[in-house]
Protein backbone atom coordinates (compact mmCIF):
# COMPACT_ATOMS: atom_id res chain seq x y z
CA UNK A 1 13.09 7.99 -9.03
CA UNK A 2 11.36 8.58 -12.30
CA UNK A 3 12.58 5.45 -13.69
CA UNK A 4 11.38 3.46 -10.86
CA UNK A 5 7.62 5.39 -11.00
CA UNK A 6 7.88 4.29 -14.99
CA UNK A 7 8.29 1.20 -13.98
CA UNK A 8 5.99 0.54 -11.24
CA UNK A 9 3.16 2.30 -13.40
CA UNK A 10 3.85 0.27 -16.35
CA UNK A 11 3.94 -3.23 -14.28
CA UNK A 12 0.08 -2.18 -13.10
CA UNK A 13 -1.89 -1.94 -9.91
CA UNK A 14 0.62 -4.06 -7.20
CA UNK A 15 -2.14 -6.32 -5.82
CA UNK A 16 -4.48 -7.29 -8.71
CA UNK A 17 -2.39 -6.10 -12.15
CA UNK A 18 -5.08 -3.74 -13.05
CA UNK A 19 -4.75 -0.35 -14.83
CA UNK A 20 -2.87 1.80 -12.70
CA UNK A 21 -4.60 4.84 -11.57
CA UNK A 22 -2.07 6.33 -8.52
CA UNK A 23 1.06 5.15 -6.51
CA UNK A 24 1.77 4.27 -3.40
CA UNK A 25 4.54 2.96 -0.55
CA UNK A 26 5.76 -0.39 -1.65
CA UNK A 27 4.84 -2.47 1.14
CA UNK A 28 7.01 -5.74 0.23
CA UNK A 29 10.14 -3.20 -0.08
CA UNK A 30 9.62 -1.21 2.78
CA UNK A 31 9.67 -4.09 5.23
CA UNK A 32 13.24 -4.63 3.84
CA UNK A 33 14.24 -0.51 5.05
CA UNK A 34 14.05 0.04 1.31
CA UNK A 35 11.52 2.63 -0.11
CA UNK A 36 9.84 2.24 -3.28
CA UNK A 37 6.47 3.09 -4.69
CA UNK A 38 3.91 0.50 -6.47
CA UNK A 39 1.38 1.66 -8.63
CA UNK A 40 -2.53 1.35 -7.35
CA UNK A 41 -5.75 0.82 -9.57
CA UNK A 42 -8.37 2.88 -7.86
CA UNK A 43 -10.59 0.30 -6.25
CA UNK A 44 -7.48 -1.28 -4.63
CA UNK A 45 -6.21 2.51 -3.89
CA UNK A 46 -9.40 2.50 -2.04
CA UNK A 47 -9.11 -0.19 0.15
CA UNK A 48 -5.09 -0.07 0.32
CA UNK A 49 -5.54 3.51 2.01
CA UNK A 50 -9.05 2.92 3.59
CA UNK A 51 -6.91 -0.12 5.57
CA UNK A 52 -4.25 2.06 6.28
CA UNK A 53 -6.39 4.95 7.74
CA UNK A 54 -8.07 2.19 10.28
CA UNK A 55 -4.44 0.87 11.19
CA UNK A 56 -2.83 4.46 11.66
CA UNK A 57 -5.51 6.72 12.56
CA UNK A 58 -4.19 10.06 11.85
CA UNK A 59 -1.80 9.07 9.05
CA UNK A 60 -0.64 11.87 6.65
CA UNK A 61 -1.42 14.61 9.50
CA UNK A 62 -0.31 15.97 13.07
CA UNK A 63 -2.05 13.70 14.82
CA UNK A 64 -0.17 10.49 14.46
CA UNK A 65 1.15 8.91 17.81
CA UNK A 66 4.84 8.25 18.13
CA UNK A 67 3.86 4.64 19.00
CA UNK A 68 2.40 4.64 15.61
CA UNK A 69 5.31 4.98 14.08
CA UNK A 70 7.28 2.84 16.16
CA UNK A 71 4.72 -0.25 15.40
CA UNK A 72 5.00 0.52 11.23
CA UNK A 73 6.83 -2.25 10.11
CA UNK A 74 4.24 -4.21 12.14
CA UNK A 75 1.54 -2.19 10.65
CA UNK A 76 2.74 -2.58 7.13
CA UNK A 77 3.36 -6.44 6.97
CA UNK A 78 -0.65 -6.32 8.07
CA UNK A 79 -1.57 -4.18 5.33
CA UNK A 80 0.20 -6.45 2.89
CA UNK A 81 -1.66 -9.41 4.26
CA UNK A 82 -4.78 -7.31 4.12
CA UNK A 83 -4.41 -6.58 0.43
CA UNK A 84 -3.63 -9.59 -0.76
CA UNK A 85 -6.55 -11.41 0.99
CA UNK A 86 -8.81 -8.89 0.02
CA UNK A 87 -8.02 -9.39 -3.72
CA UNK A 88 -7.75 -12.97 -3.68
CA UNK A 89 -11.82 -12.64 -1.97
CA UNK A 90 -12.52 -10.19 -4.64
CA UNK A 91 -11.74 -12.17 -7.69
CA UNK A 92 -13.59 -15.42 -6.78
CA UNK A 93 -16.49 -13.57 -6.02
């Protein structure tokens, strides 16, 4: 597991290959059952977990709805699209 937190934090931020400033689920892997981390820069951490709060209300605490969790790979995939929109908008701006 170490190794593969090396890895991801040398590699960069996951979305735009900026400096790396905290980790977080692998999206691409976990839609394939696998889990890995990815390492975030912090205005992509931002909107990566921002996103995620708005598509799981209650994520990370008690509250979360078992229908939540059945809908994650769902959930996930939407993030990734999310991301990787929001970037691409981001840099031609």
């Amino acid at each position: 597991m170490a190794e593969e937190l090396s890895s991801a934090w040398e590699a960069g931020c996951r979305y735009c290959g900026g400096e790396p400033q905290c980790t977080a689920p692998d999206l691409s892997a976990s839609e394939l059952g696998v889990q890995k981390m990815c390492a975030l820069c912090s205005r992509c951490a931002e909107e990566f977990y921002r996103f995620m709060q708005i598509k799981v209300p209650g994520l990370g605490t008690a509250d979360i709805r078992p229908d939540q969790m059945r809908d994650l790979p769902t959930i996930l995939g939407e993030v990734e699209r999310h991301m990787k929109k929001w970037v691409s908008e981001r840099e031609s701006q």
